[in-house]
PDB file of N, CA and C in Angstrom:
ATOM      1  N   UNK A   1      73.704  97.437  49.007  1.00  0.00           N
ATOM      2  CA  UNK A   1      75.111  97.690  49.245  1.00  0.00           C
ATOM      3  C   UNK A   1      75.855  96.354  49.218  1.00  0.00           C
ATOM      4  N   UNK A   2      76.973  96.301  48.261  1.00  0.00           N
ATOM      5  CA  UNK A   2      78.098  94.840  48.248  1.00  0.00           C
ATOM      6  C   UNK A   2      78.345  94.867  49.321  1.00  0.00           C
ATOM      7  N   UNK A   3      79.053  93.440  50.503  1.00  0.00           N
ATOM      8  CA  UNK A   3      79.432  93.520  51.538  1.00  0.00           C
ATOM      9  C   UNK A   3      80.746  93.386  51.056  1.00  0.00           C
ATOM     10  N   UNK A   4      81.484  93.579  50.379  1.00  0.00           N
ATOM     11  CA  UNK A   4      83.103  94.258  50.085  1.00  0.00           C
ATOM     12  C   UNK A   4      83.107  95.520  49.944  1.00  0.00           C
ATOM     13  N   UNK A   5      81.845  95.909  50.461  1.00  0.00           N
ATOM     14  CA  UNK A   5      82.266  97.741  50.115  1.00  0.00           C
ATOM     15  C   UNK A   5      82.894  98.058  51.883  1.00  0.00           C
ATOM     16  N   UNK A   6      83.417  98.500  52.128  1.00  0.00           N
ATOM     17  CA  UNK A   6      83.948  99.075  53.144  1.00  0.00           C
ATOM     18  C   UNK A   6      83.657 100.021  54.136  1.00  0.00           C
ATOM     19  N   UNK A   7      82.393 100.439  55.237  1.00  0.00           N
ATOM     20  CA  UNK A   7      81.450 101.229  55.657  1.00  0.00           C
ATOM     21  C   UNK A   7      82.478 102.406  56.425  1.00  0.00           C
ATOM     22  N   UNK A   8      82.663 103.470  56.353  1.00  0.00           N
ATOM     23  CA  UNK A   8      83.754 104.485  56.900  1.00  0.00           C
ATOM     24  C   UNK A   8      83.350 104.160  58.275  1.00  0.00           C
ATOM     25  N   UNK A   9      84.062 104.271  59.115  1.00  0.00           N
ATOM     26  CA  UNK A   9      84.302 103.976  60.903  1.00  0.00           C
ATOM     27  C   UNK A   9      83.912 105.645  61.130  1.00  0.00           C
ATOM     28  N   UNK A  10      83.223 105.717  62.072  1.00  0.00           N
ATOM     29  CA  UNK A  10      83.049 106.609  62.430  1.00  0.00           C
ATOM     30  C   UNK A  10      83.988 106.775  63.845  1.00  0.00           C
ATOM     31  N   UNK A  11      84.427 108.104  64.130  1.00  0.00           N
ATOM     32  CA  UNK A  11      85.801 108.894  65.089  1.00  0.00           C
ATOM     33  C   UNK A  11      85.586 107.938  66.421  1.00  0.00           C
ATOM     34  N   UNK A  12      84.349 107.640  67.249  1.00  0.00           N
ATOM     35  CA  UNK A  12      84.701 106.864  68.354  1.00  0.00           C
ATOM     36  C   UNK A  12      85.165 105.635  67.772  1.00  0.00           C
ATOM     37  N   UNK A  13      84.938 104.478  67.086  1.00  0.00           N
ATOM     38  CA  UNK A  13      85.235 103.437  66.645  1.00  0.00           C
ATOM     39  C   UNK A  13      86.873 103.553  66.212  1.00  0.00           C
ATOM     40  N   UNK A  14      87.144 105.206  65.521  1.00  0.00           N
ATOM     41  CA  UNK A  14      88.501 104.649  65.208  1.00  0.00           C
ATOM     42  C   UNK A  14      89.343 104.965  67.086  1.00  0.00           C
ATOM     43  N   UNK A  15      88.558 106.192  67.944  1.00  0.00           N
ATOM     44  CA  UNK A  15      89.471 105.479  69.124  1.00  0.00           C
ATOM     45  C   UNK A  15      89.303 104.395  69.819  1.00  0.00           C
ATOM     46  N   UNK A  16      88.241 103.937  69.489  1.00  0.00           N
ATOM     47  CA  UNK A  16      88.096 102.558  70.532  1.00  0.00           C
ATOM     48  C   UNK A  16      89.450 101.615  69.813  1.00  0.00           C
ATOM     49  N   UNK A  17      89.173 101.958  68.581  1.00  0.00           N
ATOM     50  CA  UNK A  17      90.267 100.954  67.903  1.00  0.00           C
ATOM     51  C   UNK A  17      91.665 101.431  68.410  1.00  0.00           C
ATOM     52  N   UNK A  18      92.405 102.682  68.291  1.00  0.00           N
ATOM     53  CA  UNK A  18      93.196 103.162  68.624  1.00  0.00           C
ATOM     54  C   UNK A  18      93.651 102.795  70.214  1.00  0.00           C
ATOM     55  N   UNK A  19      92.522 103.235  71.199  1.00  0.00           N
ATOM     56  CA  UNK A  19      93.061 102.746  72.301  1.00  0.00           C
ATOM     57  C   UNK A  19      93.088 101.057  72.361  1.00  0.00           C
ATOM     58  N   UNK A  20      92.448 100.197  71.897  1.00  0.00           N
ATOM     59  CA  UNK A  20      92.835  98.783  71.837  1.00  0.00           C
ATOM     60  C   UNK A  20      94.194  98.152  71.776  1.00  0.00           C
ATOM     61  N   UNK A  21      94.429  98.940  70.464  1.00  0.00           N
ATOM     62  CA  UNK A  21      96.095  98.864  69.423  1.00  0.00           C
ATOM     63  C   UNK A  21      96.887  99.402  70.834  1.00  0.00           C
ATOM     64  N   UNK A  22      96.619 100.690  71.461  1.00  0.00           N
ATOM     65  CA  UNK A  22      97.833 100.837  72.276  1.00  0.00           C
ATOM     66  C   UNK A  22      97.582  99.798  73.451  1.00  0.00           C
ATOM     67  N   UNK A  23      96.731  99.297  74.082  1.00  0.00           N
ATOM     68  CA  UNK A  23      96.556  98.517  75.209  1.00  0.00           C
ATOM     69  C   UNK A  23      97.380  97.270  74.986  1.00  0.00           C
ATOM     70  N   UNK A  24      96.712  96.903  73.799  1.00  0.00           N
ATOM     71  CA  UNK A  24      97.933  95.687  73.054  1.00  0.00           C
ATOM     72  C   UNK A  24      99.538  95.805  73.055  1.00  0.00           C
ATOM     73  N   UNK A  25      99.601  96.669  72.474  1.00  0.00           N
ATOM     74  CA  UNK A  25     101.246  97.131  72.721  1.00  0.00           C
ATOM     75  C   UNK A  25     101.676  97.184  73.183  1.00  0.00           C
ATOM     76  N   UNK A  26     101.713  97.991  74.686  1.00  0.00           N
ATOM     77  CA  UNK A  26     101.662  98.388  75.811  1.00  0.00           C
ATOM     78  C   UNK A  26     101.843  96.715  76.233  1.00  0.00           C
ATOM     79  N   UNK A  27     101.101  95.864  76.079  1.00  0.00           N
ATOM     80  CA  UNK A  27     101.271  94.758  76.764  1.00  0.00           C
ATOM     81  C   UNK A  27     102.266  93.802  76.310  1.00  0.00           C
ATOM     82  N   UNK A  28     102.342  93.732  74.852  1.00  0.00           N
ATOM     83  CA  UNK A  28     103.401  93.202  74.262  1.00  0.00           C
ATOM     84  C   UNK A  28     104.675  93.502  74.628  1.00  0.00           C
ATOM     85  N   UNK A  29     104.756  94.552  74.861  1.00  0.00           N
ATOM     86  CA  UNK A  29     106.182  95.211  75.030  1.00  0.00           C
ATOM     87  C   UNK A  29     106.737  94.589  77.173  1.00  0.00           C
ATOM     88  N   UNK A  30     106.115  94.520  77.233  1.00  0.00           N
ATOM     89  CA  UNK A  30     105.347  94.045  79.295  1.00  0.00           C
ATOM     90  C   UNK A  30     105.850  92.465  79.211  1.00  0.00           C
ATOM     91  N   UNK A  31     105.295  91.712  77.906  1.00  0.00           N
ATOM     92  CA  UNK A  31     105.457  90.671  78.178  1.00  0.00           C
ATOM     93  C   UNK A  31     106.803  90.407  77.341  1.00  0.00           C
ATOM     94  N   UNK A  32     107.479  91.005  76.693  1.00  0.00           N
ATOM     95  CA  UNK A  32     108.614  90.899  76.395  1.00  0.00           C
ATOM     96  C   UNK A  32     109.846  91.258  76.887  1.00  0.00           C
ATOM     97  N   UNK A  33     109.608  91.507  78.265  1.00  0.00           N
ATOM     98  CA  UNK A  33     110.612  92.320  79.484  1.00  0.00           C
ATOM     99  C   UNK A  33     110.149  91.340  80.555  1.00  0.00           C
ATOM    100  N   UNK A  34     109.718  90.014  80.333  1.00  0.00           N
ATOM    101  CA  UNK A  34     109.412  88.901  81.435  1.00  0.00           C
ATOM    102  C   UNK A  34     108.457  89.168  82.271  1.00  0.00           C
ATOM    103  N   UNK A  35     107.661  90.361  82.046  1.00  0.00           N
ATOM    104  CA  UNK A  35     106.187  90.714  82.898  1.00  0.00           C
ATOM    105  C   UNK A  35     105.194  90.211  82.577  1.00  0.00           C
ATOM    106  N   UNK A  36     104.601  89.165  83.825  1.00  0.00           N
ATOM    107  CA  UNK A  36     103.493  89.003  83.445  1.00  0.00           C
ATOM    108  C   UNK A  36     102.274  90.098  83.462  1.00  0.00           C
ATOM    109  N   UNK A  37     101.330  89.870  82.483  1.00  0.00           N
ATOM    110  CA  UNK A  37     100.830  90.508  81.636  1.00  0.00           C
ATOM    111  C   UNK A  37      98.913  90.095  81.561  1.00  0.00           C
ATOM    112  N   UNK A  38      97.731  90.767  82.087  1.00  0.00           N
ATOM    113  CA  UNK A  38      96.721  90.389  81.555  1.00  0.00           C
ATOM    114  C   UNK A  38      96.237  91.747  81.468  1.00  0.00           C
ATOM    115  N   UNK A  39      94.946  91.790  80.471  1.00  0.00           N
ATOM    116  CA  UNK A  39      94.336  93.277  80.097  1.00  0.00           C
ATOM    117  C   UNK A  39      92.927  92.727  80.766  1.00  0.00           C
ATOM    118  N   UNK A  40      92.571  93.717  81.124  1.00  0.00           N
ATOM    119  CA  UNK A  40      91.049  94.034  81.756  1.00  0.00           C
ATOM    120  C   UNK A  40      90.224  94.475  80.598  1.00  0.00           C
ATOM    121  N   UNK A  41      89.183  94.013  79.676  1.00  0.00           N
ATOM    122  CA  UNK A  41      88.384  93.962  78.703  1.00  0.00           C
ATOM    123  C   UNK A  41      87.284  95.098  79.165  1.00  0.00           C
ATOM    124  N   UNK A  42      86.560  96.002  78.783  1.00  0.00           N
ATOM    125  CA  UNK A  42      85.371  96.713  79.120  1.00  0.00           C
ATOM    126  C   UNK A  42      85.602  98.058  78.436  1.00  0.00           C
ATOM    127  N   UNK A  43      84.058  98.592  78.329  1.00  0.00           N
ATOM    128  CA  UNK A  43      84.746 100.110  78.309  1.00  0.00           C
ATOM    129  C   UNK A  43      84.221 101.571  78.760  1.00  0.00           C
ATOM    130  N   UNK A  44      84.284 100.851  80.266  1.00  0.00           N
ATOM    131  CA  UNK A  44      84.261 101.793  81.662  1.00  0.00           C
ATOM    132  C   UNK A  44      85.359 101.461  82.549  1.00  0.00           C
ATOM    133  N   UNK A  45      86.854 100.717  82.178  1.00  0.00           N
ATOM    134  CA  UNK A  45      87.268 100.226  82.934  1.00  0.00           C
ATOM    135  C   UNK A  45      87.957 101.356  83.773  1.00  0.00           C
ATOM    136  N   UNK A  46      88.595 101.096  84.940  1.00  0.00           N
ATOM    137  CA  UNK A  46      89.514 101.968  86.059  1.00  0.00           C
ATOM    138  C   UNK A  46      91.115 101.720  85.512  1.00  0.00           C
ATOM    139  N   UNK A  47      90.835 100.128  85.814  1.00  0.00           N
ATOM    140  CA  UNK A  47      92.573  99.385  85.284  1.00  0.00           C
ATOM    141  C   UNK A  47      92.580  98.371  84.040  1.00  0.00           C
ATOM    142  N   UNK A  48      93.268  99.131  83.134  1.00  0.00           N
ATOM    143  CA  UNK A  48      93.573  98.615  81.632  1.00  0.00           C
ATOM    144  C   UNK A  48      94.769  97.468  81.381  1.00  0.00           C
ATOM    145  N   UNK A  49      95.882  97.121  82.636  1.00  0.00           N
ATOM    146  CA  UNK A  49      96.496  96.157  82.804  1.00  0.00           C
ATOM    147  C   UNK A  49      97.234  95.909  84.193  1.00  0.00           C
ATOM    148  N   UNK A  50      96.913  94.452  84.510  1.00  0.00           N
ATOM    149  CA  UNK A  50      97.292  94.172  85.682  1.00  0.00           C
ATOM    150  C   UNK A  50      98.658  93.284  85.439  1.00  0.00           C
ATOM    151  N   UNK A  51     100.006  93.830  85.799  1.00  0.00           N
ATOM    152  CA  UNK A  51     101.462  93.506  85.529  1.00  0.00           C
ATOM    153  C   UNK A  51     101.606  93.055  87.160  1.00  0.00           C
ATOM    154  N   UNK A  52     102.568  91.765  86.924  1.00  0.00           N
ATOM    155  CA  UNK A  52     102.752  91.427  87.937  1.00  0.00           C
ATOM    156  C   UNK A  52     104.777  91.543  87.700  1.00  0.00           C
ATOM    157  N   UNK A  53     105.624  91.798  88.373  1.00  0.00           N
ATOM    158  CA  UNK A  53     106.906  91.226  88.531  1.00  0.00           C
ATOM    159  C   UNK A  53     107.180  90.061  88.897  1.00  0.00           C
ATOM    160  N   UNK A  54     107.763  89.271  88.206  1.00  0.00           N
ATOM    161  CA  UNK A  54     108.053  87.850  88.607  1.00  0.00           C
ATOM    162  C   UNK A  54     109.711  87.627  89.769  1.00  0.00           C
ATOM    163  N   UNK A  55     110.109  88.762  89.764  1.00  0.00           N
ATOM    164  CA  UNK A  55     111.212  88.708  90.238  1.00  0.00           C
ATOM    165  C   UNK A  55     110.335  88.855  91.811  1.00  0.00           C
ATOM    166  N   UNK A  56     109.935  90.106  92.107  1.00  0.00           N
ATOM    167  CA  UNK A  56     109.462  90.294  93.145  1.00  0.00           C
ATOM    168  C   UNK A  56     108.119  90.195  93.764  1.00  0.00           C
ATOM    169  N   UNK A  57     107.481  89.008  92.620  1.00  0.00           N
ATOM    170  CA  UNK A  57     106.006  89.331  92.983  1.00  0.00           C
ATOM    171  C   UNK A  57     105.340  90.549  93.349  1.00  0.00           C
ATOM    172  N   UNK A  58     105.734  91.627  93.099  1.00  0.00           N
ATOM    173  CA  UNK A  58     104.889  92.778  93.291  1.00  0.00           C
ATOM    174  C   UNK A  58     103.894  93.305  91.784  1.00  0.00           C
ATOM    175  N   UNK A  59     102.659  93.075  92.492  1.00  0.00           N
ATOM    176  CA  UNK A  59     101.644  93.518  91.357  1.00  0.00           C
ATOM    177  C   UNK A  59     101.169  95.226  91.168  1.00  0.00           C
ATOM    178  N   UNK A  60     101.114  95.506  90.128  1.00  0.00           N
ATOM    179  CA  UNK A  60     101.182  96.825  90.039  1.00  0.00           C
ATOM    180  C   UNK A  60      99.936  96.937  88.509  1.00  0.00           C
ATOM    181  N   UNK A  61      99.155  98.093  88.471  1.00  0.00           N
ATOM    182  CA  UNK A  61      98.583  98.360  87.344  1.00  0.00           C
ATOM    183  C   UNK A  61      98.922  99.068  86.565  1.00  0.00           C
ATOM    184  N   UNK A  62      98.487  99.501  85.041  1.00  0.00           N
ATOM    185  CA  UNK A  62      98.603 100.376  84.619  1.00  0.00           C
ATOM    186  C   UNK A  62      97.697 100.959  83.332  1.00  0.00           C
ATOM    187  N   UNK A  63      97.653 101.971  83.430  1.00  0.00           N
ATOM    188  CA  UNK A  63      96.648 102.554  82.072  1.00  0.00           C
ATOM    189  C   UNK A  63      97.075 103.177  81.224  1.00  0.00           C
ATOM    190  N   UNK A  64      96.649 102.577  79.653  1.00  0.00           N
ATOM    191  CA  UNK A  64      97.170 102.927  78.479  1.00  0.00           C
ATOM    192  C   UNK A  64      96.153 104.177  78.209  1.00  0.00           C
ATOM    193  N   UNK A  65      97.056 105.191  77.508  1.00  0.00           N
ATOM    194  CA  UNK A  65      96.297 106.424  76.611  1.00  0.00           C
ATOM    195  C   UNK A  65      97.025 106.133  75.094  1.00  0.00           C
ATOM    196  N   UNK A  66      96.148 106.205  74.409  1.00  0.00           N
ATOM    197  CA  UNK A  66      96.622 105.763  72.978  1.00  0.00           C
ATOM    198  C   UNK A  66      95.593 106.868  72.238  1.00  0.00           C
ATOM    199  N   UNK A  67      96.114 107.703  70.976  1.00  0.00           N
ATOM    200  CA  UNK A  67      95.324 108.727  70.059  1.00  0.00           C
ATOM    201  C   UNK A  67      95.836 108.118  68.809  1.00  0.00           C
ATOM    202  N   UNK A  68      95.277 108.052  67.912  1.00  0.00           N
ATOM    203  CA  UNK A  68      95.361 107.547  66.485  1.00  0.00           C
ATOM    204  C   UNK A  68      95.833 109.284  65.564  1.00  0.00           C
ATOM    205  N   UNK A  69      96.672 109.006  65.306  1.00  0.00           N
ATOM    206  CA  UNK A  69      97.351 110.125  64.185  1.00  0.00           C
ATOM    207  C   UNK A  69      96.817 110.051  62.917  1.00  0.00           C
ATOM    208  N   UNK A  70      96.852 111.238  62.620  1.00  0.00           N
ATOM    209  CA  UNK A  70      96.578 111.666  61.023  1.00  0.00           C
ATOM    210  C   UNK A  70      97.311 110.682  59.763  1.00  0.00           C
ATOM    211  N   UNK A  71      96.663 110.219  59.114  1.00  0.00           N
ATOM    212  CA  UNK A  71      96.914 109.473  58.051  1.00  0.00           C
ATOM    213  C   UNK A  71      97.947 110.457  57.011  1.00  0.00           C
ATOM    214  N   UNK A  72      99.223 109.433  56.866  1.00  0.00           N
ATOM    215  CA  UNK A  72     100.176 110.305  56.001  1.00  0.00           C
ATOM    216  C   UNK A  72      99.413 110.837  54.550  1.00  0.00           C
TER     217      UNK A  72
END
């Protein structure tokens, strides 16, 4: 097999990928509203991002659900 051939992802891989993409986002969008912003890496985690407010120092979590849609 060429290694430019392209191996099809099999359905968990495309959600692992899927939920990644939204965890990312999800955070981008966090850190572009002046929140600080770190993601918790694993995949058994409880909490997928730990947001802090800088105004009020109050830390708060949150968990991304992300599904990958049907290809147009």
């Amino acid at each position: 097999m060429d290694n430019s051939e392209e191996k099809p992802r099999t359905k968990k891989k495309d959600r692992q990928v899927a939920g990644l993409a939204g965890e990312l986002f999800v955070a981008a969008e966090l850190l572009k509203r002046g929140f600080q912003t770190s993601i918790t890496f694993g995949n058994a985690k409880a909490i997928v991002l730990c947001v802090v407010n800088p105004d009020t120092n109050r830390m708060f979590t949150v968990q991304v659900k992300a599904v990958r849609g049907k290809d147009p």
